[in-house]
PDB file of N, CA and C in Angstrom:
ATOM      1  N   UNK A   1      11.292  76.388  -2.454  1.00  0.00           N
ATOM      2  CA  UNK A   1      11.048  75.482  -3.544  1.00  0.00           C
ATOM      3  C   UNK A   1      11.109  74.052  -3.034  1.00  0.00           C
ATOM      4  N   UNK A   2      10.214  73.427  -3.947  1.00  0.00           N
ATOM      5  CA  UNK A   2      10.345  71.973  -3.071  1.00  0.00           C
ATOM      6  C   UNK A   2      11.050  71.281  -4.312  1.00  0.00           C
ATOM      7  N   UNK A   3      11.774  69.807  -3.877  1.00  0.00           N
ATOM      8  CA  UNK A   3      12.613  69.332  -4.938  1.00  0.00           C
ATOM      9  C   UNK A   3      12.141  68.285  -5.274  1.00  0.00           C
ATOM     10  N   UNK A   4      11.873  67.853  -6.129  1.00  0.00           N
ATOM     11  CA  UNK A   4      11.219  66.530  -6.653  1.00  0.00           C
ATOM     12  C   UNK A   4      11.924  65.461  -6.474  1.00  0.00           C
ATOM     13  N   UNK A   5      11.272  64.427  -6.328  1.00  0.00           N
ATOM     14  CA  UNK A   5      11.486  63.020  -5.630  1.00  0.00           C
ATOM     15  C   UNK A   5      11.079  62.199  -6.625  1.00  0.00           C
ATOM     16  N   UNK A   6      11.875  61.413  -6.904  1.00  0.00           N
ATOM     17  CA  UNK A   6      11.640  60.107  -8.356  1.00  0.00           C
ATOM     18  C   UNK A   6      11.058  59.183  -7.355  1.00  0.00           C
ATOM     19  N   UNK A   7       9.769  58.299  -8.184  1.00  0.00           N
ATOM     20  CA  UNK A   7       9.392  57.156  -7.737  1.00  0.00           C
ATOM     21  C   UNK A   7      10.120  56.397  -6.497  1.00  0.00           C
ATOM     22  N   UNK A   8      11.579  55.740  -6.811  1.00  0.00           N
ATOM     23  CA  UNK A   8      11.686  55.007  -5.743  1.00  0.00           C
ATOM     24  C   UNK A   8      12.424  56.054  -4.726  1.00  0.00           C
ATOM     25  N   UNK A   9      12.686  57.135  -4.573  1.00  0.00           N
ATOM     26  CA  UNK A   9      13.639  57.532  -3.354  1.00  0.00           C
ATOM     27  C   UNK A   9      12.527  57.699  -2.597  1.00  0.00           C
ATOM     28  N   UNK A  10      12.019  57.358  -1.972  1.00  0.00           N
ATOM     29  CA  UNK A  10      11.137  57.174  -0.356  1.00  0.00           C
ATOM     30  C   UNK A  10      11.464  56.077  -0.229  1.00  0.00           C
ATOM     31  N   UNK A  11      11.279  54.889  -1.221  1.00  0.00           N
ATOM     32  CA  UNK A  11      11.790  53.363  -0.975  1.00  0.00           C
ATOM     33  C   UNK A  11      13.336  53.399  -0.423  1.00  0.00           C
ATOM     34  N   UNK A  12      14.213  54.765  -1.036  1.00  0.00           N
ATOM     35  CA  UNK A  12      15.841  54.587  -0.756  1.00  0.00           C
ATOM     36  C   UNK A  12      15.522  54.902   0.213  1.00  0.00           C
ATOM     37  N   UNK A  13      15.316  56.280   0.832  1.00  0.00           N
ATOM     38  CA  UNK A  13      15.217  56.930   1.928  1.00  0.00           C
ATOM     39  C   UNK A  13      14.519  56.092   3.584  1.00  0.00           C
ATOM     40  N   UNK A  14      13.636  55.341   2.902  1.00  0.00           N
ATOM     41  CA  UNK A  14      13.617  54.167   3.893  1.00  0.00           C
ATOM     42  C   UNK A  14      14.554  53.490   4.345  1.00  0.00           C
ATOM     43  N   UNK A  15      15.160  52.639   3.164  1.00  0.00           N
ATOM     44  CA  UNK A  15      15.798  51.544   3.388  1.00  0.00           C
ATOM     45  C   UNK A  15      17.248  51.984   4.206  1.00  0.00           C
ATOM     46  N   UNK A  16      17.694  53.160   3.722  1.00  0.00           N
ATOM     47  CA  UNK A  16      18.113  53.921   4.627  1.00  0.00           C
ATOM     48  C   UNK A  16      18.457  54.060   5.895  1.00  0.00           C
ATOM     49  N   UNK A  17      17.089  54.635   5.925  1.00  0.00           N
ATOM     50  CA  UNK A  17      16.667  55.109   7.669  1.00  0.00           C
ATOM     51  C   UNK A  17      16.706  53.667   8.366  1.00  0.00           C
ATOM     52  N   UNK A  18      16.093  52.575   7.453  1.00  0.00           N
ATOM     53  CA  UNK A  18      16.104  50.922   8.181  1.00  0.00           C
ATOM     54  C   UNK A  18      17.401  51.045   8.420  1.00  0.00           C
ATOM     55  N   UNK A  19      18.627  50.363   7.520  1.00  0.00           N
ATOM     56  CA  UNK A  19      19.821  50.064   7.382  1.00  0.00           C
ATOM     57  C   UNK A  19      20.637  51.246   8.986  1.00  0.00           C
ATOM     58  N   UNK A  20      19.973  52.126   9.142  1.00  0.00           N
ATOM     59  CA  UNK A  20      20.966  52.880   9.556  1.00  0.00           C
ATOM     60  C   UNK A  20      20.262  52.475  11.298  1.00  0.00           C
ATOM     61  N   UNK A  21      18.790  51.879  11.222  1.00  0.00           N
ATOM     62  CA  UNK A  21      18.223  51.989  12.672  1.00  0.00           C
ATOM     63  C   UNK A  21      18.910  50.551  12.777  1.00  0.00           C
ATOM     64  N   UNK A  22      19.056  49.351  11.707  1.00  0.00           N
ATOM     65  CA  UNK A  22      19.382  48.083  12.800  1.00  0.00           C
ATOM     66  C   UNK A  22      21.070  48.129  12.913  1.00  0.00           C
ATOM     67  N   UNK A  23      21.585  49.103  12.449  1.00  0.00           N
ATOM     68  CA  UNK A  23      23.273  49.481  12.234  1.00  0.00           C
ATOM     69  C   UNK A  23      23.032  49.795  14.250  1.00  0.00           C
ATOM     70  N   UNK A  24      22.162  50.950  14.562  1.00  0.00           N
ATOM     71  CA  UNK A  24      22.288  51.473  15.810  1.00  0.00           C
ATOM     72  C   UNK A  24      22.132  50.293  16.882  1.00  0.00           C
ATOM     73  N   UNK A  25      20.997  49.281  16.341  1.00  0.00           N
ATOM     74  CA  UNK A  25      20.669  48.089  17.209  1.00  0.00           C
ATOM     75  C   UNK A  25      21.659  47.404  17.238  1.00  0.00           C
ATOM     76  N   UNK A  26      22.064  47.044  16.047  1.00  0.00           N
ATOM     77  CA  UNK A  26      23.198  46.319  16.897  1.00  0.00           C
ATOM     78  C   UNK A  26      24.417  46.510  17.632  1.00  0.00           C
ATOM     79  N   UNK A  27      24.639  47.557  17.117  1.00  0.00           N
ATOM     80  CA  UNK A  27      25.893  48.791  17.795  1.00  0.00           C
ATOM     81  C   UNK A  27      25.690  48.486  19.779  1.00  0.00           C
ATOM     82  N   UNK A  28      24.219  49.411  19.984  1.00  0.00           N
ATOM     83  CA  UNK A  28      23.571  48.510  21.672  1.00  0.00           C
ATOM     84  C   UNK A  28      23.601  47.458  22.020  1.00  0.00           C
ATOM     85  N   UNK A  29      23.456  46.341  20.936  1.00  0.00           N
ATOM     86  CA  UNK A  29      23.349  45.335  21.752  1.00  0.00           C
ATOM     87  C   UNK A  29      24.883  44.875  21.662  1.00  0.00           C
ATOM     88  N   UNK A  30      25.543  45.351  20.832  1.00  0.00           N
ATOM     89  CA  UNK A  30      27.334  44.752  20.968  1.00  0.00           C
ATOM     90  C   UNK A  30      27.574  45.593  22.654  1.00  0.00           C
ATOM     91  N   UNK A  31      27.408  46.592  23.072  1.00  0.00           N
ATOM     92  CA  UNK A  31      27.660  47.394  23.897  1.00  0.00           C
ATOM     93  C   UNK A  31      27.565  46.677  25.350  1.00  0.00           C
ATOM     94  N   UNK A  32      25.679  46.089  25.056  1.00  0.00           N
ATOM     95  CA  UNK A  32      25.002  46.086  26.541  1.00  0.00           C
ATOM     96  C   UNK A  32      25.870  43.930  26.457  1.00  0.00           C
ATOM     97  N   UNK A  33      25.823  43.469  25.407  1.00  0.00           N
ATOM     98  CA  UNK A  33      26.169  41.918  25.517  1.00  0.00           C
ATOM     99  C   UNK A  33      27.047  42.141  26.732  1.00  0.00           C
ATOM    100  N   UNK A  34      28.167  42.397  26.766  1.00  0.00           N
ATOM    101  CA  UNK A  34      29.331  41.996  28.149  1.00  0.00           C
ATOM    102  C   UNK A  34      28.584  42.499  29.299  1.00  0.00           C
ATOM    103  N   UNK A  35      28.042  43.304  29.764  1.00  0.00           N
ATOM    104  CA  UNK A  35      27.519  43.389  31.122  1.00  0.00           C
ATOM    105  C   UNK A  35      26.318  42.278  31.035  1.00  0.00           C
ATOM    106  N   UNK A  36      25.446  42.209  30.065  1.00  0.00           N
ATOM    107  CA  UNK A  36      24.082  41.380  30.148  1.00  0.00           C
ATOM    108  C   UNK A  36      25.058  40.022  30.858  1.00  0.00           C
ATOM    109  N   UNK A  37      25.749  39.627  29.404  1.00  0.00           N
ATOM    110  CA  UNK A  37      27.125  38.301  30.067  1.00  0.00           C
ATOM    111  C   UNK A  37      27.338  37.777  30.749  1.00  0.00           C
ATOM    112  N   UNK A  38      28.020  39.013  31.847  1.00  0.00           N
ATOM    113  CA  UNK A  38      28.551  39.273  33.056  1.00  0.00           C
ATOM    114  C   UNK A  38      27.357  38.222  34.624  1.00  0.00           C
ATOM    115  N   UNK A  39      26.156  38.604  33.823  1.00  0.00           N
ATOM    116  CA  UNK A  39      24.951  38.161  35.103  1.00  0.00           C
ATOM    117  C   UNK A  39      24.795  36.755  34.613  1.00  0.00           C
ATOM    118  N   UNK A  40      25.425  36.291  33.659  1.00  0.00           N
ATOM    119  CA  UNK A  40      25.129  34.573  33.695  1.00  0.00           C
ATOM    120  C   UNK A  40      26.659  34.246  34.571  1.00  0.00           C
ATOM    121  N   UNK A  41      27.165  34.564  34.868  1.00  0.00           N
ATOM    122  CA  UNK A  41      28.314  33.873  36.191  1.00  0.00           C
ATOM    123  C   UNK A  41      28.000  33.053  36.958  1.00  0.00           C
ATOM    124  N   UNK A  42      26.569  33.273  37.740  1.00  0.00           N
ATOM    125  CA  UNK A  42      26.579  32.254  38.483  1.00  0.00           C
ATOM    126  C   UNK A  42      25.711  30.770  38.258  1.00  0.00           C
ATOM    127  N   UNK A  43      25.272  30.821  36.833  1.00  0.00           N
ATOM    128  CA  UNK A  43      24.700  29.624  36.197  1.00  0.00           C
ATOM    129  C   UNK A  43      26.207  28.922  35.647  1.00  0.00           C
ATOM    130  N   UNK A  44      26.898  29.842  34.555  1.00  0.00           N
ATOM    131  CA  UNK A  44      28.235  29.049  33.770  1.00  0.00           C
ATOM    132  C   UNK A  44      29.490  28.842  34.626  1.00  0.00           C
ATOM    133  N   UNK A  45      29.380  29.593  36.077  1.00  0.00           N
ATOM    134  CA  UNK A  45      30.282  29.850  37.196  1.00  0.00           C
ATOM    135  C   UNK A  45      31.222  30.879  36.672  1.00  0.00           C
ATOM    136  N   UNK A  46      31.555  31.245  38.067  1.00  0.00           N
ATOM    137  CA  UNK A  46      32.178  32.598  38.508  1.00  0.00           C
ATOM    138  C   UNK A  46      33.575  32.004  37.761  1.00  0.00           C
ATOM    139  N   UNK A  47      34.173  31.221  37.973  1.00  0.00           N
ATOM    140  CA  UNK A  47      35.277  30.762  37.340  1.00  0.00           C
ATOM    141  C   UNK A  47      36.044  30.969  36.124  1.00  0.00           C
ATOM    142  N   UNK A  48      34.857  30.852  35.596  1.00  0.00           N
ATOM    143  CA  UNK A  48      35.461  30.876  33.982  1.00  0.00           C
ATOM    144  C   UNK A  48      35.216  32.519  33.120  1.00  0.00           C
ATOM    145  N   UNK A  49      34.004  33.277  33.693  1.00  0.00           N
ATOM    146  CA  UNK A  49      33.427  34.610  33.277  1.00  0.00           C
ATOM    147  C   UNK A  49      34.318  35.570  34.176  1.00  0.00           C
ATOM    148  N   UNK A  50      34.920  35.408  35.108  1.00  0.00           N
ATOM    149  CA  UNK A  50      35.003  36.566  36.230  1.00  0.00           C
ATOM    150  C   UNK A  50      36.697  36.153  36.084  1.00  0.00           C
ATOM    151  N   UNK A  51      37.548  37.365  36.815  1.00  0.00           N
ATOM    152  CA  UNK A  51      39.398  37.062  36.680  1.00  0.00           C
ATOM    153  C   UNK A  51      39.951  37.441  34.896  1.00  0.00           C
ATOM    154  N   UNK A  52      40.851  37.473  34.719  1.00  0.00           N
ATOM    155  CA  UNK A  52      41.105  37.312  33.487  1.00  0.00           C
ATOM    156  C   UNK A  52      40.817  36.333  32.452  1.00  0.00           C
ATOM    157  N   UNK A  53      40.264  35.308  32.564  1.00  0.00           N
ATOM    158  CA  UNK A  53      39.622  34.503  31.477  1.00  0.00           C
ATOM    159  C   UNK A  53      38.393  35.450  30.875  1.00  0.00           C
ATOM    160  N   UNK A  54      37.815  35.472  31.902  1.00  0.00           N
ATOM    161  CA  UNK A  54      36.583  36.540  31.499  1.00  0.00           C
ATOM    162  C   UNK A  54      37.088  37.936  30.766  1.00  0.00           C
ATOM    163  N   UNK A  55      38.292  38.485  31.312  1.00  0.00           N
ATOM    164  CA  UNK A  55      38.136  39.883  30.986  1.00  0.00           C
ATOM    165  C   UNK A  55      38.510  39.422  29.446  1.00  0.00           C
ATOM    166  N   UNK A  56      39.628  38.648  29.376  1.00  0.00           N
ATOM    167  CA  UNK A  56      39.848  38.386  27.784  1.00  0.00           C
ATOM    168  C   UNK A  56      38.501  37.872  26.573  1.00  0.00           C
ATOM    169  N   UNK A  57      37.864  36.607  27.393  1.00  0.00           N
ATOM    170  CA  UNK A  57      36.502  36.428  26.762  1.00  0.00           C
ATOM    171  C   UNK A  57      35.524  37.972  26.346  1.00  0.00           C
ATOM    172  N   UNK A  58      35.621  38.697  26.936  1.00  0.00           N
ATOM    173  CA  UNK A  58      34.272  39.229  26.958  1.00  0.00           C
ATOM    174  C   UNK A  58      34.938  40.772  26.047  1.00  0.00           C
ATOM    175  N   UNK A  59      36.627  40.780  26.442  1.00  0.00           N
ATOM    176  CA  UNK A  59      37.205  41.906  25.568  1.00  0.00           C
ATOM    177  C   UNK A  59      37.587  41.604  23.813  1.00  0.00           C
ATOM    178  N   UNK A  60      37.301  40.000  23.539  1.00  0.00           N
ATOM    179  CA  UNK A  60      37.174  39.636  22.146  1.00  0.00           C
ATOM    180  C   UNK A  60      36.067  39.528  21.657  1.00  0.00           C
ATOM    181  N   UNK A  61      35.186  39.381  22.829  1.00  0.00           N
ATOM    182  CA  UNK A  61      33.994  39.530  21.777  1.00  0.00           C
ATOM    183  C   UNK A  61      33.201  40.768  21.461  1.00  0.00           C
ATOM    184  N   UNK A  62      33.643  41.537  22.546  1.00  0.00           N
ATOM    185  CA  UNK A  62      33.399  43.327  22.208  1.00  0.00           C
ATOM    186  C   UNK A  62      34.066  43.497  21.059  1.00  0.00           C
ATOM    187  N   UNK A  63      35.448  43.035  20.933  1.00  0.00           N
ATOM    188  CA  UNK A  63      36.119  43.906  19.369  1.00  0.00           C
ATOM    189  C   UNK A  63      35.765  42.979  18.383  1.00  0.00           C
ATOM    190  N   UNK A  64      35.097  41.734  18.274  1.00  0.00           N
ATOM    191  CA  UNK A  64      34.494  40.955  17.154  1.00  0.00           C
ATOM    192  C   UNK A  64      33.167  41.516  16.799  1.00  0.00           C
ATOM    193  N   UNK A  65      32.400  41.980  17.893  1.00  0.00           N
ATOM    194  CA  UNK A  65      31.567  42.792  17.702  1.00  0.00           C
ATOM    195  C   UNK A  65      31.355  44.333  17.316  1.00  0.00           C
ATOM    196  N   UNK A  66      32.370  44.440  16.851  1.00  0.00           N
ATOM    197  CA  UNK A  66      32.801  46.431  16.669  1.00  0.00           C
ATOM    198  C   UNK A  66      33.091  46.236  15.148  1.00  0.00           C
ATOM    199  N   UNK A  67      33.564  45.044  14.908  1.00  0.00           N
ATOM    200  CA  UNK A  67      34.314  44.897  13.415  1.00  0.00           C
ATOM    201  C   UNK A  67      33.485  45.607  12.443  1.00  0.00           C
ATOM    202  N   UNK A  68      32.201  45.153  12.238  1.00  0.00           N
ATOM    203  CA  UNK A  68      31.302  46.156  11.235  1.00  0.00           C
ATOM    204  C   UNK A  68      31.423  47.442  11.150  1.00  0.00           C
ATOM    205  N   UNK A  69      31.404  48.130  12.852  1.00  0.00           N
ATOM    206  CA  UNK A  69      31.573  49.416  12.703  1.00  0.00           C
ATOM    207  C   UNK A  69      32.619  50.057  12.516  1.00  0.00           C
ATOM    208  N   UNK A  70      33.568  49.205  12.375  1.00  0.00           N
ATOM    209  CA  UNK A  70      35.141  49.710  12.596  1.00  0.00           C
ATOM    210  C   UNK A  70      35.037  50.187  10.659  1.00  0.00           C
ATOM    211  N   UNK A  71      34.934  49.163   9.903  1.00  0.00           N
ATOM    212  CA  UNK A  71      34.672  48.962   8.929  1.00  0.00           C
ATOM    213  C   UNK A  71      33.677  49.995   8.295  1.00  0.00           C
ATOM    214  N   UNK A  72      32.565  50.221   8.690  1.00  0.00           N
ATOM    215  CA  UNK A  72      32.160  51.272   7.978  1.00  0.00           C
ATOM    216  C   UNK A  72      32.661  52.782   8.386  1.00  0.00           C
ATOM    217  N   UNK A  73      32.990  52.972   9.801  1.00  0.00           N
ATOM    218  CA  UNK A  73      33.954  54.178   9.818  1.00  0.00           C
ATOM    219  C   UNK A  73      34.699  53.916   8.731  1.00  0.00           C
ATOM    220  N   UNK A  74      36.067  53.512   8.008  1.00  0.00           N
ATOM    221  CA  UNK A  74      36.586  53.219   7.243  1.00  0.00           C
ATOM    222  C   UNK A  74      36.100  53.867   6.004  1.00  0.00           C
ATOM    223  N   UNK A  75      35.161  52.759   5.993  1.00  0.00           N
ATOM    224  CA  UNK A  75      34.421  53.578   4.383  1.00  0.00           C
ATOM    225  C   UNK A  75      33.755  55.272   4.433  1.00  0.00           C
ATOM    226  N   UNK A  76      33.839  55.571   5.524  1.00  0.00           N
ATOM    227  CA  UNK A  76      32.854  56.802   5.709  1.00  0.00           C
ATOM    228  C   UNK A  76      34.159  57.665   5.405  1.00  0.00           C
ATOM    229  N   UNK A  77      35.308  57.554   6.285  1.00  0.00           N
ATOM    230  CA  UNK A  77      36.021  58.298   5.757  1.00  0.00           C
ATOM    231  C   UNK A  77      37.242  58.573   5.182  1.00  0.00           C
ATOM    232  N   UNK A  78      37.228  56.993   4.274  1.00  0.00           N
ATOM    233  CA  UNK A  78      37.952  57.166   4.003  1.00  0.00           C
ATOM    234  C   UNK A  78      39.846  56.922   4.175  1.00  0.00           C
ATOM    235  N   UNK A  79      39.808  56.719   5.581  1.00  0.00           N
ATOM    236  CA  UNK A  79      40.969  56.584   6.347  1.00  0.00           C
ATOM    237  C   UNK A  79      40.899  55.434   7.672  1.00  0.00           C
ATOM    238  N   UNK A  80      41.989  54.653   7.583  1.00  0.00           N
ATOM    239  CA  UNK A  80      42.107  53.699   8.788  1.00  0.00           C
ATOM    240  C   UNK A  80      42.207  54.653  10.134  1.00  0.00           C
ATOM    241  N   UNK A  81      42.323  56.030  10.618  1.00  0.00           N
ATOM    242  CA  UNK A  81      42.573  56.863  11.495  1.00  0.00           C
ATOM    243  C   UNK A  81      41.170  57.115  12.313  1.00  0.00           C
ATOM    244  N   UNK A  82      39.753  57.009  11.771  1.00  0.00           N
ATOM    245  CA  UNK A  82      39.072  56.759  12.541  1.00  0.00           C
ATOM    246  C   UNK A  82      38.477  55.641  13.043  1.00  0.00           C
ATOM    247  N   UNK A  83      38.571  54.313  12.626  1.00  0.00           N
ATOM    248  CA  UNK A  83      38.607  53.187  13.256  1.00  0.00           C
ATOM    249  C   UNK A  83      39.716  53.008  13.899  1.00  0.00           C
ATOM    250  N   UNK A  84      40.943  53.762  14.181  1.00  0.00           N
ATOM    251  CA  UNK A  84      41.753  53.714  14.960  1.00  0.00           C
ATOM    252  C   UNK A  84      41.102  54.329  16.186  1.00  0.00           C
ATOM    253  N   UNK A  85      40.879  54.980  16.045  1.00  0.00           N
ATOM    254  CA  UNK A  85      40.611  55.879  17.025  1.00  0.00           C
ATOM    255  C   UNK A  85      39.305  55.382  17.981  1.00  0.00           C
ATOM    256  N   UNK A  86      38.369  55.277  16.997  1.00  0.00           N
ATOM    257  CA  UNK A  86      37.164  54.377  18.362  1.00  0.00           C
ATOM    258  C   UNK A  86      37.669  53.280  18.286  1.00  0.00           C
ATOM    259  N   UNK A  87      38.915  52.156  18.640  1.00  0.00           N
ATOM    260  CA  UNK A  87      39.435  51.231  18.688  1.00  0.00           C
ATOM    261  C   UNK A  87      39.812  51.963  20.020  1.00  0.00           C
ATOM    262  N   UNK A  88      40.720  52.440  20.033  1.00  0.00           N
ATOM    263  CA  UNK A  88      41.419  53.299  21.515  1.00  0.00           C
ATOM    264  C   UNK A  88      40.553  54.073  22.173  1.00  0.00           C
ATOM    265  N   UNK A  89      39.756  54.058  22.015  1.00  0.00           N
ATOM    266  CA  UNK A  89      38.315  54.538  22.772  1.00  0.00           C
ATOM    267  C   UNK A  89      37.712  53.710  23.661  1.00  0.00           C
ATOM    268  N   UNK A  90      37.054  52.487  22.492  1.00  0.00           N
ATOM    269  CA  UNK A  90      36.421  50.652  22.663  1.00  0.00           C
ATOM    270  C   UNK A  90      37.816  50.224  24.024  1.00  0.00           C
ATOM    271  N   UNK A  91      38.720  50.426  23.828  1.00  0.00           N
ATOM    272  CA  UNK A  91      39.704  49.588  24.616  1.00  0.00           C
ATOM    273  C   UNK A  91      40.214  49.841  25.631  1.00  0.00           C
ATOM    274  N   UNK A  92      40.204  51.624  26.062  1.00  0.00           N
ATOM    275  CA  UNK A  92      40.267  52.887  26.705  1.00  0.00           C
ATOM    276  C   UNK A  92      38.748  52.330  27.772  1.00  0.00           C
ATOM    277  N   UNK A  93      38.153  52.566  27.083  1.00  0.00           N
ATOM    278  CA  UNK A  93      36.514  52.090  28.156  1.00  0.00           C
ATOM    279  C   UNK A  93      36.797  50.536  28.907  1.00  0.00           C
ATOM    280  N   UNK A  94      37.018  49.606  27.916  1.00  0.00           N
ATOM    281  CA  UNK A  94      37.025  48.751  28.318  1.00  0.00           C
ATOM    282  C   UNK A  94      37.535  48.268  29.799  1.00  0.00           C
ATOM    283  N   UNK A  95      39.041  48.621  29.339  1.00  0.00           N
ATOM    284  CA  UNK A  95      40.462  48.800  30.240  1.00  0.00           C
ATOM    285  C   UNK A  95      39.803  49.437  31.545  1.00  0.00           C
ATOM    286  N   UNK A  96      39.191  50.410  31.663  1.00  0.00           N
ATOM    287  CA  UNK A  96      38.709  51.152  32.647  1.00  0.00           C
ATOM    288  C   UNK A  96      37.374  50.477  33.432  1.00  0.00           C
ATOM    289  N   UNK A  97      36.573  49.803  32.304  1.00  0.00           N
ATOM    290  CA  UNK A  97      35.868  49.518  33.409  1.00  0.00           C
ATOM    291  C   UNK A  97      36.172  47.969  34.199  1.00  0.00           C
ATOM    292  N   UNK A  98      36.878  47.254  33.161  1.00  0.00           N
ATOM    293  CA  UNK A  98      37.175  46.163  33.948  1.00  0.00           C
ATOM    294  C   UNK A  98      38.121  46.276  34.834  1.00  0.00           C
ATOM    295  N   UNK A  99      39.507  47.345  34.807  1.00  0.00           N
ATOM    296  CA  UNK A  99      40.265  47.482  36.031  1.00  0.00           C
ATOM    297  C   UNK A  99      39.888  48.315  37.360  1.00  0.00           C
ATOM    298  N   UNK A 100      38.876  49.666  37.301  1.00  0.00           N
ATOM    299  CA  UNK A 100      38.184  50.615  37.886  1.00  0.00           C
ATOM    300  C   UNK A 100      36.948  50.154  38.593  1.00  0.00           C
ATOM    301  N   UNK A 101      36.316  49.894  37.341  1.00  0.00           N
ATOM    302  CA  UNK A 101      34.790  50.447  38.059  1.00  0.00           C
ATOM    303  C   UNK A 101      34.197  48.531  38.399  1.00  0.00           C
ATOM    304  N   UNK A 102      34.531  47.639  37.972  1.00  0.00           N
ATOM    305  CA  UNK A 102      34.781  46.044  38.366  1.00  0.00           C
ATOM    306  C   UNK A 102      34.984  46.314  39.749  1.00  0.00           C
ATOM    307  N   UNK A 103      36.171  46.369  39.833  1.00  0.00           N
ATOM    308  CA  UNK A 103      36.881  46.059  41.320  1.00  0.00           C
ATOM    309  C   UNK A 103      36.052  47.069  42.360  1.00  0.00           C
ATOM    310  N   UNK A 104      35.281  47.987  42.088  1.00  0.00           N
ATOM    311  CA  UNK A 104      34.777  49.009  43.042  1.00  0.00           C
ATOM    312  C   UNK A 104      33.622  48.748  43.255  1.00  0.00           C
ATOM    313  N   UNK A 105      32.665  48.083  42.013  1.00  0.00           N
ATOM    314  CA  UNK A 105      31.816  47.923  42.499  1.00  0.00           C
ATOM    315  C   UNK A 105      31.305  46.479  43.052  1.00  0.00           C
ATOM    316  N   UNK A 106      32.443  45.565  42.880  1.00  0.00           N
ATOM    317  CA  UNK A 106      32.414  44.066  43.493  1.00  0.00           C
ATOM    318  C   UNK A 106      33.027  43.513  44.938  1.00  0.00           C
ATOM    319  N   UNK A 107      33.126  45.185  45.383  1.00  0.00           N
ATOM    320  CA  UNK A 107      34.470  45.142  46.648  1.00  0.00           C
ATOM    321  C   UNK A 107      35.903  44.840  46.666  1.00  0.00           C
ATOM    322  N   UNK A 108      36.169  44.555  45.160  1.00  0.00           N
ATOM    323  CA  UNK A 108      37.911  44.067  45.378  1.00  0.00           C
ATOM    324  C   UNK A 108      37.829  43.200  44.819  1.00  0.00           C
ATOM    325  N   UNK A 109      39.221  42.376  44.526  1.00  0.00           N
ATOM    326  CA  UNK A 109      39.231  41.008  43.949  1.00  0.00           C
ATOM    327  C   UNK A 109      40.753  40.834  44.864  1.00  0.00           C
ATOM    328  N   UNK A 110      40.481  40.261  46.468  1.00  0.00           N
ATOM    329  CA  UNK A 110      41.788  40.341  46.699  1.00  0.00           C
ATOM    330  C   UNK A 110      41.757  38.689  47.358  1.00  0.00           C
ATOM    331  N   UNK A 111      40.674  37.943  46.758  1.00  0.00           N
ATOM    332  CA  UNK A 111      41.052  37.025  46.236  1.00  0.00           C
ATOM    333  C   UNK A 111      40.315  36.127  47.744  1.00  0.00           C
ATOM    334  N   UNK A 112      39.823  36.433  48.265  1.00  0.00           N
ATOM    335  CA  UNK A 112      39.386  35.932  49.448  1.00  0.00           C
ATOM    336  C   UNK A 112      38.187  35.497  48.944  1.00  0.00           C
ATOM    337  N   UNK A 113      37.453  34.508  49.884  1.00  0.00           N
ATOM    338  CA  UNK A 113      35.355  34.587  49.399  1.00  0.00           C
ATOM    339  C   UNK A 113      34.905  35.445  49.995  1.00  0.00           C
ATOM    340  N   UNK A 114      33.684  35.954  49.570  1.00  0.00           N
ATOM    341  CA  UNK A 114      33.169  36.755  50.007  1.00  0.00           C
ATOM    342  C   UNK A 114      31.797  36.097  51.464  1.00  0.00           C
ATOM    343  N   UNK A 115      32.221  36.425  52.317  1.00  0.00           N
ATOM    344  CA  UNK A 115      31.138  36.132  53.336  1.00  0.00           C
ATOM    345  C   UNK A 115      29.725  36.074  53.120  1.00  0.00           C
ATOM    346  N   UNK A 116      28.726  35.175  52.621  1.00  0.00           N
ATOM    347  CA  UNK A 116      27.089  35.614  52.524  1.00  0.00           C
ATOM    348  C   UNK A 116      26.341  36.405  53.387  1.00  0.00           C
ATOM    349  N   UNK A 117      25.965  37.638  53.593  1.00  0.00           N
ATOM    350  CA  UNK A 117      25.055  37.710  54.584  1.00  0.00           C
ATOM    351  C   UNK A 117      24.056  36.955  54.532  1.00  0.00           C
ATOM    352  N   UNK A 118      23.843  37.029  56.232  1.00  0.00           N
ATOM    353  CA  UNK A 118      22.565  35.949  56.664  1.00  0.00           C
ATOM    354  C   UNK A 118      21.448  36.611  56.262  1.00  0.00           C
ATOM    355  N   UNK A 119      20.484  35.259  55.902  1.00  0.00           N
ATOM    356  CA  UNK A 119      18.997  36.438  55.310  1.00  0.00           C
ATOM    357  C   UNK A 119      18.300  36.692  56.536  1.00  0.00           C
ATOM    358  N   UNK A 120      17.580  37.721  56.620  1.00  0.00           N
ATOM    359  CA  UNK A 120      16.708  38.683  57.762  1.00  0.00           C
ATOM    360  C   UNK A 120      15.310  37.190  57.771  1.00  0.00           C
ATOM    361  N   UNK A 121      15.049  36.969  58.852  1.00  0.00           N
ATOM    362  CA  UNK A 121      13.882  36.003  58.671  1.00  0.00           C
ATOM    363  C   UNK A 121      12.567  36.528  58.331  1.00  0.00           C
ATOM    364  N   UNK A 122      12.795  38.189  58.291  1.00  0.00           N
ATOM    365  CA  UNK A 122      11.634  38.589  58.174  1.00  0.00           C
ATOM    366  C   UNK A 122      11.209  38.458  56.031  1.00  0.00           C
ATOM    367  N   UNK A 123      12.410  37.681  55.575  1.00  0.00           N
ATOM    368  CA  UNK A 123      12.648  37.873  54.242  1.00  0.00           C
ATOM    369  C   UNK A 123      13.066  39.461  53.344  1.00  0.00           C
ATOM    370  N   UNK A 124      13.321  40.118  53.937  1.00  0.00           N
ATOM    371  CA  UNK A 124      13.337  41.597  53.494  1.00  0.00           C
ATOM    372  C   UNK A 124      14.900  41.808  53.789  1.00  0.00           C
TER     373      UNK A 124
END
């Protein structure tokens, strides 16, 4: 059996499907902002983005940026226990990649400069 559809629910069912696709967009772009961030260092300098200024900068604006979703978890169910929870998730990741996967893939931070290699004259 098929179920009948009043005039505007395709208009709901849209607005919907909209509401719920720029909910996902921005969800990505709160996600990808701190690494995108991360590659303006050497225009705003390494100084102020990189060390703990940075990790704090870039770990407030991830959870200023979660607030919506924290918030509609909330309403979805009802309970502060699942915005708890992708909170300790959000902070769990975070924690990990700025103490882990940072330091591993930048060689260390043991505080020395890093030597330039010389460029190949062949440009390559």
């Amino acid at each position: 059996m098929s179920q009948e559809q009043t005039p505007g629910s395709n208009r709901q069912n849209w607005a919907e499907r909209a509401q719920t696709a720029a909910s996902g967009l921005v969800g990505t772009i709160a996600g990808i902002a701190p690494h995108v961030l991360h590659h303006v260092a050497p225009i705003a300098g390494a100084a102020f983005l990189t060390g703990t200024t940075g990790s704090i900068v870039f770990g407030a604006a991830g959870f200023v940026l979660t607030i919506p979703m924290l918030l509609r978890l909330r309403r979805r169910f009802h309970t502060w226990l699942a915005p708890a929870i992708a909170l300790v998730l959000f902070v769990s990741a975070f924690t990990f990649s700025t103490l882990v996967i940072g330091p591993a893939i930048s060689g260390g931070d043991d505080g020395e400069p890093q030597a330039e290699e010389p460029l190949d004259p062949h440009g390559h």
